[in-house]
PDB file of N, CA and C in Angstrom:
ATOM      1  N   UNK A   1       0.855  -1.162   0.000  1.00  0.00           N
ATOM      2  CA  UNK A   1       0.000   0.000   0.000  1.00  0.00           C
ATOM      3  C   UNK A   1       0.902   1.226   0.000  1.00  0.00           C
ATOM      4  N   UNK A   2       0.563   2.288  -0.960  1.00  0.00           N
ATOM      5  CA  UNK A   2       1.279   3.437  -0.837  1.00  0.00           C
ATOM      6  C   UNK A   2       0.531   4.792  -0.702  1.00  0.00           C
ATOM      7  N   UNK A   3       0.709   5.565  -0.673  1.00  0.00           N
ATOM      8  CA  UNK A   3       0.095   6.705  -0.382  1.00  0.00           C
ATOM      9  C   UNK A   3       1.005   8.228  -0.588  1.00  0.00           C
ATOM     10  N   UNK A   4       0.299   9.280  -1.304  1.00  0.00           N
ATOM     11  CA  UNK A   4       0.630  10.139  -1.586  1.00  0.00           C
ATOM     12  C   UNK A   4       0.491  11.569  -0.696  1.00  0.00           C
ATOM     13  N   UNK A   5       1.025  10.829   0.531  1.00  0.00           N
ATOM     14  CA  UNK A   5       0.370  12.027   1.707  1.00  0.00           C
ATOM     15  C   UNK A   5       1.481  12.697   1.837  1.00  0.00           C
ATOM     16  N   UNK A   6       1.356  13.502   3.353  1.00  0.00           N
ATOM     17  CA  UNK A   6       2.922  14.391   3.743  1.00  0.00           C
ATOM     18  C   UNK A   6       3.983  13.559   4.159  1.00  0.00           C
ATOM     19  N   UNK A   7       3.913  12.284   4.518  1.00  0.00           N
ATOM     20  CA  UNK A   7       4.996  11.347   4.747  1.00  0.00           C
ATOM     21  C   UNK A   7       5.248  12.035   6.279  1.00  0.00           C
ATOM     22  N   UNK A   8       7.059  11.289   6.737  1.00  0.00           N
ATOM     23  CA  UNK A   8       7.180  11.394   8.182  1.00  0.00           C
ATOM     24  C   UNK A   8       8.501  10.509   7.900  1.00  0.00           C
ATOM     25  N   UNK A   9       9.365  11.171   9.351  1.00  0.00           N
ATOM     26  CA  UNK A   9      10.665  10.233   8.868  1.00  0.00           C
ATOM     27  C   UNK A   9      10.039   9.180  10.069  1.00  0.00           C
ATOM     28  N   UNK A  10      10.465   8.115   9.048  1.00  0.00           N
ATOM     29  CA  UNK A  10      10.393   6.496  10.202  1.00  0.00           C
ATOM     30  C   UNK A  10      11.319   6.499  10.804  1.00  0.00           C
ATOM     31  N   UNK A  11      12.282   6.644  10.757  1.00  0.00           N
ATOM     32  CA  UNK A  11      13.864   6.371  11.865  1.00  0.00           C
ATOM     33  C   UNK A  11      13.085   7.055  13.533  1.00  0.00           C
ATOM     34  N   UNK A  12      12.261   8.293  13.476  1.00  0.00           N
ATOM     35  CA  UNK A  12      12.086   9.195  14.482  1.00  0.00           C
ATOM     36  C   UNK A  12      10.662   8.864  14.707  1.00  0.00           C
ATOM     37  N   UNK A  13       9.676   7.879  14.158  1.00  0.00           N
ATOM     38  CA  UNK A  13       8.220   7.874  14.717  1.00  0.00           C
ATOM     39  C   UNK A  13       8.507   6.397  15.249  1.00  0.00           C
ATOM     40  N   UNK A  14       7.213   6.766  16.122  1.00  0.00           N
ATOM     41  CA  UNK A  14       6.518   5.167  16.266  1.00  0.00           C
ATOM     42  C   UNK A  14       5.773   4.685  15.744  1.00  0.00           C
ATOM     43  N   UNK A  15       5.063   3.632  15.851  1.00  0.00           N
ATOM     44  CA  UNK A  15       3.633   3.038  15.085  1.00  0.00           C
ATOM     45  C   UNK A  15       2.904   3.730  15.775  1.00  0.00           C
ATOM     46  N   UNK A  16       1.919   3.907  14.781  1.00  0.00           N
ATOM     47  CA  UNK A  16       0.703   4.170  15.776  1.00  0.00           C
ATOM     48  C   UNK A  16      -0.319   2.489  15.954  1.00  0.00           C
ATOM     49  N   UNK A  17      -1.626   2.394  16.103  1.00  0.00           N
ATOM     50  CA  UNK A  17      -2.117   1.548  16.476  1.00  0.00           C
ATOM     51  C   UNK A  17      -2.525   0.554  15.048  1.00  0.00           C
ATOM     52  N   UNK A  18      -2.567   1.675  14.287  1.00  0.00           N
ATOM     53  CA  UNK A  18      -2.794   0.482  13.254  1.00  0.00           C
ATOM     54  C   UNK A  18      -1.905  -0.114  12.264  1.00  0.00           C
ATOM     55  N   UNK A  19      -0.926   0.746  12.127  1.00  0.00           N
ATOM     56  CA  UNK A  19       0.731   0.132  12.148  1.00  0.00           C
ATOM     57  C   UNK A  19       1.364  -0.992  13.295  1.00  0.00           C
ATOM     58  N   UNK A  20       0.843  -0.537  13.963  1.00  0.00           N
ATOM     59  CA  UNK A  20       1.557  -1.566  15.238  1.00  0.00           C
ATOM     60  C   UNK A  20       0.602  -3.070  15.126  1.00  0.00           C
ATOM     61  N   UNK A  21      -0.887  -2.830  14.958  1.00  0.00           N
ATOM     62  CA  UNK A  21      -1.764  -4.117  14.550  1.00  0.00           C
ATOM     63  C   UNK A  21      -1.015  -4.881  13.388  1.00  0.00           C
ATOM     64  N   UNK A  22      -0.571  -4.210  12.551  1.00  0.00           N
ATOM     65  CA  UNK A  22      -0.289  -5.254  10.853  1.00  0.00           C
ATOM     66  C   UNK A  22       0.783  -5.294  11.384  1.00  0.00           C
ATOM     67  N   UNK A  23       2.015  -4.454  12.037  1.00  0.00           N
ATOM     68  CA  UNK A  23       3.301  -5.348  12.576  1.00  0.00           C
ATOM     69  C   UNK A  23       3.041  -6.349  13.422  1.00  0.00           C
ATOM     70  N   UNK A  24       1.699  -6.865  14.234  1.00  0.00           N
ATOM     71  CA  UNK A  24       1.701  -7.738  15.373  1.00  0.00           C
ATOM     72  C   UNK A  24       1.412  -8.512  14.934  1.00  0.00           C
ATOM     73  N   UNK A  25       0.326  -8.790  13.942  1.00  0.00           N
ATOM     74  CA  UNK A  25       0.000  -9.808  12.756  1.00  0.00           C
ATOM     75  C   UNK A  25       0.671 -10.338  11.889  1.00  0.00           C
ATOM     76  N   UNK A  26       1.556  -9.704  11.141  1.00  0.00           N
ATOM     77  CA  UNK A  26       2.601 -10.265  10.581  1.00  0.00           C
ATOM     78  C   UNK A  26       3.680 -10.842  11.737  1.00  0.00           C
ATOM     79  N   UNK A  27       4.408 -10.463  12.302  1.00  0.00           N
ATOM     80  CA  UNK A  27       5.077 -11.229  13.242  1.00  0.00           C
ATOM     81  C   UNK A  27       4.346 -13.015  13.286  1.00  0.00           C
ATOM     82  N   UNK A  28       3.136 -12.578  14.108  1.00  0.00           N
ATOM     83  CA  UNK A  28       2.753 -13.398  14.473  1.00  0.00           C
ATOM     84  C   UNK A  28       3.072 -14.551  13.427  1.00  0.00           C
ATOM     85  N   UNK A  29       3.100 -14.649  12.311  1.00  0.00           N
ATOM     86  CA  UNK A  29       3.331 -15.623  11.470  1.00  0.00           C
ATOM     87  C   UNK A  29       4.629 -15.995  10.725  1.00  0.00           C
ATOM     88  N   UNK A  30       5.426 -15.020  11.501  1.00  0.00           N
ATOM     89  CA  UNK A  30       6.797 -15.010  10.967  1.00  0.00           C
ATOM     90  C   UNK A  30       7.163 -14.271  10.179  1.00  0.00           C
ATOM     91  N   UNK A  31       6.285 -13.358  10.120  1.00  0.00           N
ATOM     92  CA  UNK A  31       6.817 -12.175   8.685  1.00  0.00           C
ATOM     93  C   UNK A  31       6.955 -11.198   9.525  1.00  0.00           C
ATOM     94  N   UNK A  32       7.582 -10.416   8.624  1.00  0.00           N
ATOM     95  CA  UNK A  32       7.843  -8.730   8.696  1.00  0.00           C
ATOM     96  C   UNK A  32       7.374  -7.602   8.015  1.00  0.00           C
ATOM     97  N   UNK A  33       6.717  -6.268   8.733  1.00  0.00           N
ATOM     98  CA  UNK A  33       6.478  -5.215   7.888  1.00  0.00           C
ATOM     99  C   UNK A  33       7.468  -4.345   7.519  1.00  0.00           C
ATOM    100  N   UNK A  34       7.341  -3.985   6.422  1.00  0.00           N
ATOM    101  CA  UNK A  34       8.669  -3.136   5.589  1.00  0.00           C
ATOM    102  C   UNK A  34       7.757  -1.231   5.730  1.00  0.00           C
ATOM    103  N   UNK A  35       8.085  -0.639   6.412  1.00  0.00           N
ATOM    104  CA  UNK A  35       7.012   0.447   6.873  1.00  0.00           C
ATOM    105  C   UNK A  35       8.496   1.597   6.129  1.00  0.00           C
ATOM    106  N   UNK A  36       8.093   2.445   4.808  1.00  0.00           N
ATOM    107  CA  UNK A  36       9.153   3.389   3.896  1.00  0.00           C
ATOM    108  C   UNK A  36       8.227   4.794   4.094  1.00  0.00           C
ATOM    109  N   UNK A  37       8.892   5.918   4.611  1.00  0.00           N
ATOM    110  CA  UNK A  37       7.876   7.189   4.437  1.00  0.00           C
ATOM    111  C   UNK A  37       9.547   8.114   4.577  1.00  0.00           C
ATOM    112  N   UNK A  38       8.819   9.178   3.889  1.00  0.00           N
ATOM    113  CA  UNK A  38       9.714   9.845   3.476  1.00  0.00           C
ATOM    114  C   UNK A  38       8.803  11.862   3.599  1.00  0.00           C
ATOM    115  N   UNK A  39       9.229  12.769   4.780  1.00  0.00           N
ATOM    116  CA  UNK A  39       8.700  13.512   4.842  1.00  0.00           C
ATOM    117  C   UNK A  39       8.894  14.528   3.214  1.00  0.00           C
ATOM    118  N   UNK A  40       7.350  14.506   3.115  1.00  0.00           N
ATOM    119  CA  UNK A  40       6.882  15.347   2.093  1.00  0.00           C
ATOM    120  C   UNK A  40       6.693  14.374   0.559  1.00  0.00           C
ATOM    121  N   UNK A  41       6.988  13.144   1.108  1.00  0.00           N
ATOM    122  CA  UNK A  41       6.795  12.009   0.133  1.00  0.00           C
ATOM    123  C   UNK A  41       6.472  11.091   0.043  1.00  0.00           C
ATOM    124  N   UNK A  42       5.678  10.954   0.873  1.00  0.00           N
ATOM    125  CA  UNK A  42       4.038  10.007   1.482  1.00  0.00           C
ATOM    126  C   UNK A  42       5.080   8.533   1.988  1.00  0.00           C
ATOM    127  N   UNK A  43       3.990   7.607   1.621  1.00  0.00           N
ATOM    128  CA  UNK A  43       4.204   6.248   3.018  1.00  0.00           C
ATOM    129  C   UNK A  43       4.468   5.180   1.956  1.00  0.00           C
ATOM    130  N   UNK A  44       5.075   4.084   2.262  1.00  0.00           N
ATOM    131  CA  UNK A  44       4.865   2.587   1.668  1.00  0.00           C
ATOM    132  C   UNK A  44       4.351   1.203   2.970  1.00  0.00           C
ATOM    133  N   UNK A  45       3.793   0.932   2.820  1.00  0.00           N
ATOM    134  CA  UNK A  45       3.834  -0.072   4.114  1.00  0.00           C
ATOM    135  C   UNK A  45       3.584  -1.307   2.817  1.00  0.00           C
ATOM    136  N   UNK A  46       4.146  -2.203   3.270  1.00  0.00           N
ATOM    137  CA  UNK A  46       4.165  -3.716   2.828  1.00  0.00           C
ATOM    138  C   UNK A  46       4.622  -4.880   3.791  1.00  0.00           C
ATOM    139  N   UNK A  47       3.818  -5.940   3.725  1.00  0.00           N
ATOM    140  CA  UNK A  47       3.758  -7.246   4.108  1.00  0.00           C
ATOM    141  C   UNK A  47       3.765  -8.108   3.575  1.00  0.00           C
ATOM    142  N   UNK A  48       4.218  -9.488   3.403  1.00  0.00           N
ATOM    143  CA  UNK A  48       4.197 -10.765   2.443  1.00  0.00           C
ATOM    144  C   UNK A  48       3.782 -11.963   3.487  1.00  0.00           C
ATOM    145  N   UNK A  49       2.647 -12.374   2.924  1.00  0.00           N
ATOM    146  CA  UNK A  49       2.135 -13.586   3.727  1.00  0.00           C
ATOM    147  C   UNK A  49       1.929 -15.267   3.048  1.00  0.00           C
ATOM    148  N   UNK A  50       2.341 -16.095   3.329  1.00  0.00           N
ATOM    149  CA  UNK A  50       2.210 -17.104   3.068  1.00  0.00           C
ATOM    150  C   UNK A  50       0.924 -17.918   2.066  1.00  0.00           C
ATOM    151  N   UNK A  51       1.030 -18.315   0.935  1.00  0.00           N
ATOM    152  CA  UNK A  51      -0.757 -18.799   0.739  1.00  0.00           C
ATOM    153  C   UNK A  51      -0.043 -20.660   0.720  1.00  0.00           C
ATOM    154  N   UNK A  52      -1.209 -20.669   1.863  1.00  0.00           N
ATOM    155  CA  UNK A  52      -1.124 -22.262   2.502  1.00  0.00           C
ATOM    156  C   UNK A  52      -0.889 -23.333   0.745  1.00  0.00           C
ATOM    157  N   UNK A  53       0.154 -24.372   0.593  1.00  0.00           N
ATOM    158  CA  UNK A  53       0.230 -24.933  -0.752  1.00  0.00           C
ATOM    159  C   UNK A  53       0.895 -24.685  -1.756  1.00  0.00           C
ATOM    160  N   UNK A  54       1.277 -22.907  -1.412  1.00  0.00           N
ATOM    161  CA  UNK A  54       1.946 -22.062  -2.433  1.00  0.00           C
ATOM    162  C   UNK A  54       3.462 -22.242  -2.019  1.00  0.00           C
ATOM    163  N   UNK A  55       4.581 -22.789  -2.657  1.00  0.00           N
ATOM    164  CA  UNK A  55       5.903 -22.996  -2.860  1.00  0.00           C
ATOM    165  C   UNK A  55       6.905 -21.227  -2.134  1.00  0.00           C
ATOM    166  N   UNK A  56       6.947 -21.640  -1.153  1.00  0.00           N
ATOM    167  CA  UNK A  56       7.994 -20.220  -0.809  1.00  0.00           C
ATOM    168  C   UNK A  56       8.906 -19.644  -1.924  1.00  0.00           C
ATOM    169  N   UNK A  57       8.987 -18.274  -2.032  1.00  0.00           N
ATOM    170  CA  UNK A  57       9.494 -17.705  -2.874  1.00  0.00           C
ATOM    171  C   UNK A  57      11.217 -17.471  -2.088  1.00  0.00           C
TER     172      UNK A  57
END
């Protein structure tokens, strides 16, 4: 998901709650969120999840 907002440096924020939900969820399954924002150059958040059958990449 990306977004064309005001952005924010990540090194200096925290999650907020619904950042912190999709990082707790992903964990939970062994993954990781890749959370990219760049002030004045909006957000990237991405996750990669498993499909049960599907050959790991």
């Amino acid at each position: 998901m990306v977004d064309d907002g005001v952005g924010f440096d990540a090194g200096e924020a925290t999650y907020g709650t619904g950042l912190q939900g999709i990082a707790d969820r992903l964990s939970a399954l062994g993954r990781e969120m890749d959370l990219r924002s760049t002030p004045g150059a909006g957000t990237s958040v991405r996750g990669e999840l498993p499909i049960m059958g599907a050959p790991e990449r």
